[in-house]
Protein backbone atom coordinates (compact mmCIF):
# COMPACT_ATOMS: atom_id res chain seq x y z
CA UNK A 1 0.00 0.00 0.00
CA UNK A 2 1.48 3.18 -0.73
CA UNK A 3 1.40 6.44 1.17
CA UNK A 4 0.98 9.67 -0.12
CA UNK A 5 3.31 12.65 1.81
CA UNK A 6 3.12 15.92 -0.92
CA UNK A 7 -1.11 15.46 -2.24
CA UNK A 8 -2.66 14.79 1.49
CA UNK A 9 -2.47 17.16 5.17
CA UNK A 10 0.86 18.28 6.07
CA UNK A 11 0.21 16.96 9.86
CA UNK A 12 -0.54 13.58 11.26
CA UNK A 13 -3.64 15.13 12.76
CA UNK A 14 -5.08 16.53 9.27
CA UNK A 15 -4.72 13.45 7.79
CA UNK A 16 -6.43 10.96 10.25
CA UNK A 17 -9.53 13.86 10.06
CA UNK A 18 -8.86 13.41 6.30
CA UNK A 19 -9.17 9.39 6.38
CA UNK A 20 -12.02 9.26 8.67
CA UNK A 21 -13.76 11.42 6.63
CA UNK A 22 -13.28 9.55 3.57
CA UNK A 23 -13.82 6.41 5.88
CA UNK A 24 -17.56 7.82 6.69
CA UNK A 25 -17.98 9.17 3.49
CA UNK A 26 -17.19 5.55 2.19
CA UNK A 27 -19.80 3.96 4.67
CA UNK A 28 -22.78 6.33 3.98
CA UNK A 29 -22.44 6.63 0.13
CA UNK A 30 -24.28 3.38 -0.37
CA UNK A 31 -23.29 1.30 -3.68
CA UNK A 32 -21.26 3.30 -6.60
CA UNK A 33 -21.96 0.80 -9.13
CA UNK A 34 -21.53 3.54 -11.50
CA UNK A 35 -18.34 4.30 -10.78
CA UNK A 36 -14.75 2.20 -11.04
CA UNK A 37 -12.41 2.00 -8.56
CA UNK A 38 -10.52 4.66 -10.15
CA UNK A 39 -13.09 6.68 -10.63
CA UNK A 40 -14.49 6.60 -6.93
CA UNK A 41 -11.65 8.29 -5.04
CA UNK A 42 -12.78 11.65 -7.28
CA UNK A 43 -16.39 11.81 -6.46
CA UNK A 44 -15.67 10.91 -3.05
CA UNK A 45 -13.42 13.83 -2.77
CA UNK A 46 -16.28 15.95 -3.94
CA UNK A 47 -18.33 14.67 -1.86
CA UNK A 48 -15.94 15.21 1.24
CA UNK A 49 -15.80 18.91 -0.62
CA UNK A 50 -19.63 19.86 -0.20
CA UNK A 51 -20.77 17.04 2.23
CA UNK A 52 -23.20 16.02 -0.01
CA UNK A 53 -24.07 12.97 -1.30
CA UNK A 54 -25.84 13.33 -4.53
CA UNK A 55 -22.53 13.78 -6.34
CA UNK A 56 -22.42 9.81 -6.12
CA UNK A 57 -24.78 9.65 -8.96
CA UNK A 58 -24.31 13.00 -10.47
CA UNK A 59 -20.90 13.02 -11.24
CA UNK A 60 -20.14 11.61 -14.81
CA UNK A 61 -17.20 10.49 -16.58
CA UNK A 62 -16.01 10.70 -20.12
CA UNK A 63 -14.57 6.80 -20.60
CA UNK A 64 -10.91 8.12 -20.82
CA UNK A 65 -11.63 10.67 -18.05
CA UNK A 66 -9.16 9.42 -15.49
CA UNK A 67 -6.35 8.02 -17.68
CA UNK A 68 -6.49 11.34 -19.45
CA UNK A 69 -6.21 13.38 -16.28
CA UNK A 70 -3.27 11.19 -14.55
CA UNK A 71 -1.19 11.68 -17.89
CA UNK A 72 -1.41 15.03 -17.69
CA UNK A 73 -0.44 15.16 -14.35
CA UNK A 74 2.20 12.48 -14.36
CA UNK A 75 3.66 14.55 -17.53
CA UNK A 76 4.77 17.07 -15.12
CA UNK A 77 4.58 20.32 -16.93
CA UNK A 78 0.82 20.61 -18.15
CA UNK A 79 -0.66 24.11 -16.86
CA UNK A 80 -4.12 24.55 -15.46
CA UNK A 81 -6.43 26.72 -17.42
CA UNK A 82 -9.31 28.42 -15.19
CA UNK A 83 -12.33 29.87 -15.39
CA UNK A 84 -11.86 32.28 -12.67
CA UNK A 85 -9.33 33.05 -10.28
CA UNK A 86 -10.66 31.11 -7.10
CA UNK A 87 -9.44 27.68 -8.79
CA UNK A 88 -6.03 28.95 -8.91
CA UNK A 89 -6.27 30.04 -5.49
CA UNK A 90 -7.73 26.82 -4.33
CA UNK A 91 -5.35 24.73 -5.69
CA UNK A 92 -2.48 23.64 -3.68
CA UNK A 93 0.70 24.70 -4.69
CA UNK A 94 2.89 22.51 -3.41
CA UNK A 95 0.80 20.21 -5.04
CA UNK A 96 1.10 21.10 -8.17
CA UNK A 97 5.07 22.14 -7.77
CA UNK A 98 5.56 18.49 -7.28
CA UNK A 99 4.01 18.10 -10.74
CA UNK A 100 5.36 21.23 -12.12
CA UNK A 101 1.71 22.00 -12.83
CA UNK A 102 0.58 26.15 -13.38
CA UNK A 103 -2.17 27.89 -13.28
CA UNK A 104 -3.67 30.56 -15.05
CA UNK A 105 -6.82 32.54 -15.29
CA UNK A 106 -7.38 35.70 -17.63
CA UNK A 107 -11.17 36.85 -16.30
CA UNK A 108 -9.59 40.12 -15.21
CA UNK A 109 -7.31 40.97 -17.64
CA UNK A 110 -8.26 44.48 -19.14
CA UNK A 111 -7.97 43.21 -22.31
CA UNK A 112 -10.35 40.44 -22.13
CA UNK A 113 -12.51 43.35 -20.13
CA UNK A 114 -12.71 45.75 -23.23
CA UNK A 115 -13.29 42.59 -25.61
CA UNK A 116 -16.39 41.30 -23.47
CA UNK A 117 -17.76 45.26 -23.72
CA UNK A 118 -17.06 45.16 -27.27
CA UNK A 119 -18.47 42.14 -28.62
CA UNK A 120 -21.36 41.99 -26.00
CA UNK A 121 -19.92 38.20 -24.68
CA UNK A 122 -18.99 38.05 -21.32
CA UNK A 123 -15.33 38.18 -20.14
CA UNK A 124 -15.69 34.22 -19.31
CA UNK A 125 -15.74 33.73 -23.21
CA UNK A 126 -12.91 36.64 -23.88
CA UNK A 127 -11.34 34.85 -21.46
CA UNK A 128 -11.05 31.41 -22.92
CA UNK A 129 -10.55 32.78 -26.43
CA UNK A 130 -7.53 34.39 -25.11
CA UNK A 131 -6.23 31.24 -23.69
CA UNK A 132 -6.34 29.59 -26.88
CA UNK A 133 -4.84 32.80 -28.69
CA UNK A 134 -1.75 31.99 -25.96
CA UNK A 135 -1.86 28.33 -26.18
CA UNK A 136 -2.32 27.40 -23.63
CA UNK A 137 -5.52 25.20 -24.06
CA UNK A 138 -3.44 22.34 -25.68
CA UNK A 139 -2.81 19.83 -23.81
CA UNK A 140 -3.91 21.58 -20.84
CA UNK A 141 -6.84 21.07 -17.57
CA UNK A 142 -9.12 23.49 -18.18
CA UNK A 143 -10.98 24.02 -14.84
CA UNK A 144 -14.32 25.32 -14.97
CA UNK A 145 -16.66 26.02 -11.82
CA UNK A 146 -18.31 29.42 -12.29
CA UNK A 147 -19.46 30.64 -15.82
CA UNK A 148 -21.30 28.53 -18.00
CA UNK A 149 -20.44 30.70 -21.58
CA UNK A 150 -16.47 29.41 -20.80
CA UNK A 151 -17.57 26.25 -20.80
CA UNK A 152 -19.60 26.20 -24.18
CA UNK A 153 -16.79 28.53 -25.96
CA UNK A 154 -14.39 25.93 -24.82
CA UNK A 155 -17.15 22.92 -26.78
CA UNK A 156 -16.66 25.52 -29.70
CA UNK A 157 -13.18 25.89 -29.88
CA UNK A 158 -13.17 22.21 -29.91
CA UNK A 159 -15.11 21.78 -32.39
CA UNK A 160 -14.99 24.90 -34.80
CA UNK A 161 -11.16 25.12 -34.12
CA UNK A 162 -9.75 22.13 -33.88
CA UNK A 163 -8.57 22.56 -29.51
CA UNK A 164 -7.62 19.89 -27.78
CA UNK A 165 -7.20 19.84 -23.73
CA UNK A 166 -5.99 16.94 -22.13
CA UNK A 167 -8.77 16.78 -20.12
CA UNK A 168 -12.08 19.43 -19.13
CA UNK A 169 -13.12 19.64 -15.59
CA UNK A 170 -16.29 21.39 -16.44
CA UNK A 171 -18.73 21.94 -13.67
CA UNK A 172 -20.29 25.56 -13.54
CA UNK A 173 -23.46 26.17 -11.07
CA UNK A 174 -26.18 28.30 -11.69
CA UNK A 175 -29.56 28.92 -13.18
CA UNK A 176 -28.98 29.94 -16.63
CA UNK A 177 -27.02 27.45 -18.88
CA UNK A 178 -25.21 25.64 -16.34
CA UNK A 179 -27.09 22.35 -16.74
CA UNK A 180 -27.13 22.86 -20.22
CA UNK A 181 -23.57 23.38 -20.96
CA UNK A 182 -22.90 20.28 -19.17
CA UNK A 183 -25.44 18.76 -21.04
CA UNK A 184 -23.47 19.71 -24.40
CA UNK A 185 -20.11 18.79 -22.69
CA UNK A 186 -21.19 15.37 -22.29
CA UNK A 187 -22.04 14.76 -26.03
CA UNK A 188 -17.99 15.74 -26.83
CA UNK A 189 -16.18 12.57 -27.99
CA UNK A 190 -12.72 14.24 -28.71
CA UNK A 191 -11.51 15.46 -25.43
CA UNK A 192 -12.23 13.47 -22.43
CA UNK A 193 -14.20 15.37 -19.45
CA UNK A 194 -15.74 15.05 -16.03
CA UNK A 195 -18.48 16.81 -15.12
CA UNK A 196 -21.67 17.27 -13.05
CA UNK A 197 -25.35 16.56 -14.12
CA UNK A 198 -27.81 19.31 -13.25
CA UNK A 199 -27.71 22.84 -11.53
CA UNK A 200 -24.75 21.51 -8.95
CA UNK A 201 -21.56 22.74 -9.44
CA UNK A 202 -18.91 25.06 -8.27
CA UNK A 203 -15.03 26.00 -8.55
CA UNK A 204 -14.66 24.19 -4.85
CA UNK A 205 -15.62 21.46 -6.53
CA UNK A 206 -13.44 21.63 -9.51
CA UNK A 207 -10.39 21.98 -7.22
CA UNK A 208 -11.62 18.69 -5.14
CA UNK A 209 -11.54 16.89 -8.72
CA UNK A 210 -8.16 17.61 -9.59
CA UNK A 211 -6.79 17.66 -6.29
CA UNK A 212 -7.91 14.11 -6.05
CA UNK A 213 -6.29 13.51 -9.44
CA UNK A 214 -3.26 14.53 -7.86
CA UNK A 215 -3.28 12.38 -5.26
CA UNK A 216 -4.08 9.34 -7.76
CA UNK A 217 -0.79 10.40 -9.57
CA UNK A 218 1.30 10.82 -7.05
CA UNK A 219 0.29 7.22 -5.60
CA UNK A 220 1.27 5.90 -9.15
CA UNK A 221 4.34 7.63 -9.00
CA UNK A 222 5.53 6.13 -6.01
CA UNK A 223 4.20 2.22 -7.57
């Protein structure tokens, strides 16, 4: 069994809280059928996020999801591409330092701003066209928890333009669009995904997925 010292609690105290958690979590959930043993460990994660339990059933999986996401990690240098700034901030760094792993986000930028304003999008879409424009969708784990129009520019620059992230985390909350561009998301064959069914959503849980891909890759690292 291997043990994971940079992707769990720094202190022996965090960690058994950690473990117990997932230990309850684990007990409670019920059957996850649904899900593989490889897939588990992310929901589970989620669920630890929110404490809530419908994410065993709502959380769905392109087929290549998983493999996709640990060979991004594992190939140490792939940058994370956000929606909005409190993924980047959520992630842990040391986390991703072990990986080499960056993040960026580009909702702010003044550029992206005066875009939004002047082709009436928002700046979530400026944002992600801007990404691309600086490549830095290829190959990349595009995180998205918040706006709903990133996520569907990202579905068209797949498939007007030819992008191709290693993997789409893609899991924005809200009333208008949210379920829909998830919806859409899950119809996209080229680029593999994970994402939530419904309204549910939010950057915490974006950062519980890939923090719990982390962990997966550093425990094949050390195998």
């Amino acid at each position: 069994m291997t043990t994971n010292t940079v992707t769990e609690q720094i202190t022996a105290a965090g960690r058994a809280i950690e473990h117990d958690s997932f230990s309850i979590i684990d007990a409670e959930a019920g059957p996850h059928a649904a899900y593989t043993d490889e897939q588990w460990p992310l929901v589970r994660r989620m669920i630890h996020a929110n404490a809530d339990f419908e994410f065993n059933g709502l959380t769905a999986f392109h087929p290549e999801a998983m493999q996709a996401g640990l060979k991004a990690v594992l190939k140490l240098d792939t940058p994370v591409v956000a929606d909005v700034e409190m993924i980047c901030v959520g992630l842990s760094k040391p986390r991703l330092a072990h990986f080499g792993m960056s993040t960026h986000h580009y909702i702010s930028d003044p550029d992206v701003i005066e875009l939004a304003h002047l082709n009436d999008t928002t700046r979530a879409v400026q944002a992600m066209r801007k990404a691309h424009r600086l490549g830095k969708l290829e190959g990349a784990i595009v995180g998205i928890g918040n706006a709903p129009t990133a996520l569907l520019e990202v579905i068209r620059l797949i498939r007007e333009e030819g992008v191709r992230p290693a993997l789409i985390v893609g899991m924005p909350v809200g009333f208008v669009s949210a379920a829909e561009s998830k919806d859409l998301l899950m119809t996209v064959n080229d680029v593999p995904w994970v994402t939530i069914k419904g309204r549910k959503g939010g950057s915490t849980l974006v950062v519980a997925a890939i923090h719990a891909m982390l962990g997966l890759a550093e425990a094949q690292q050390k195998r």
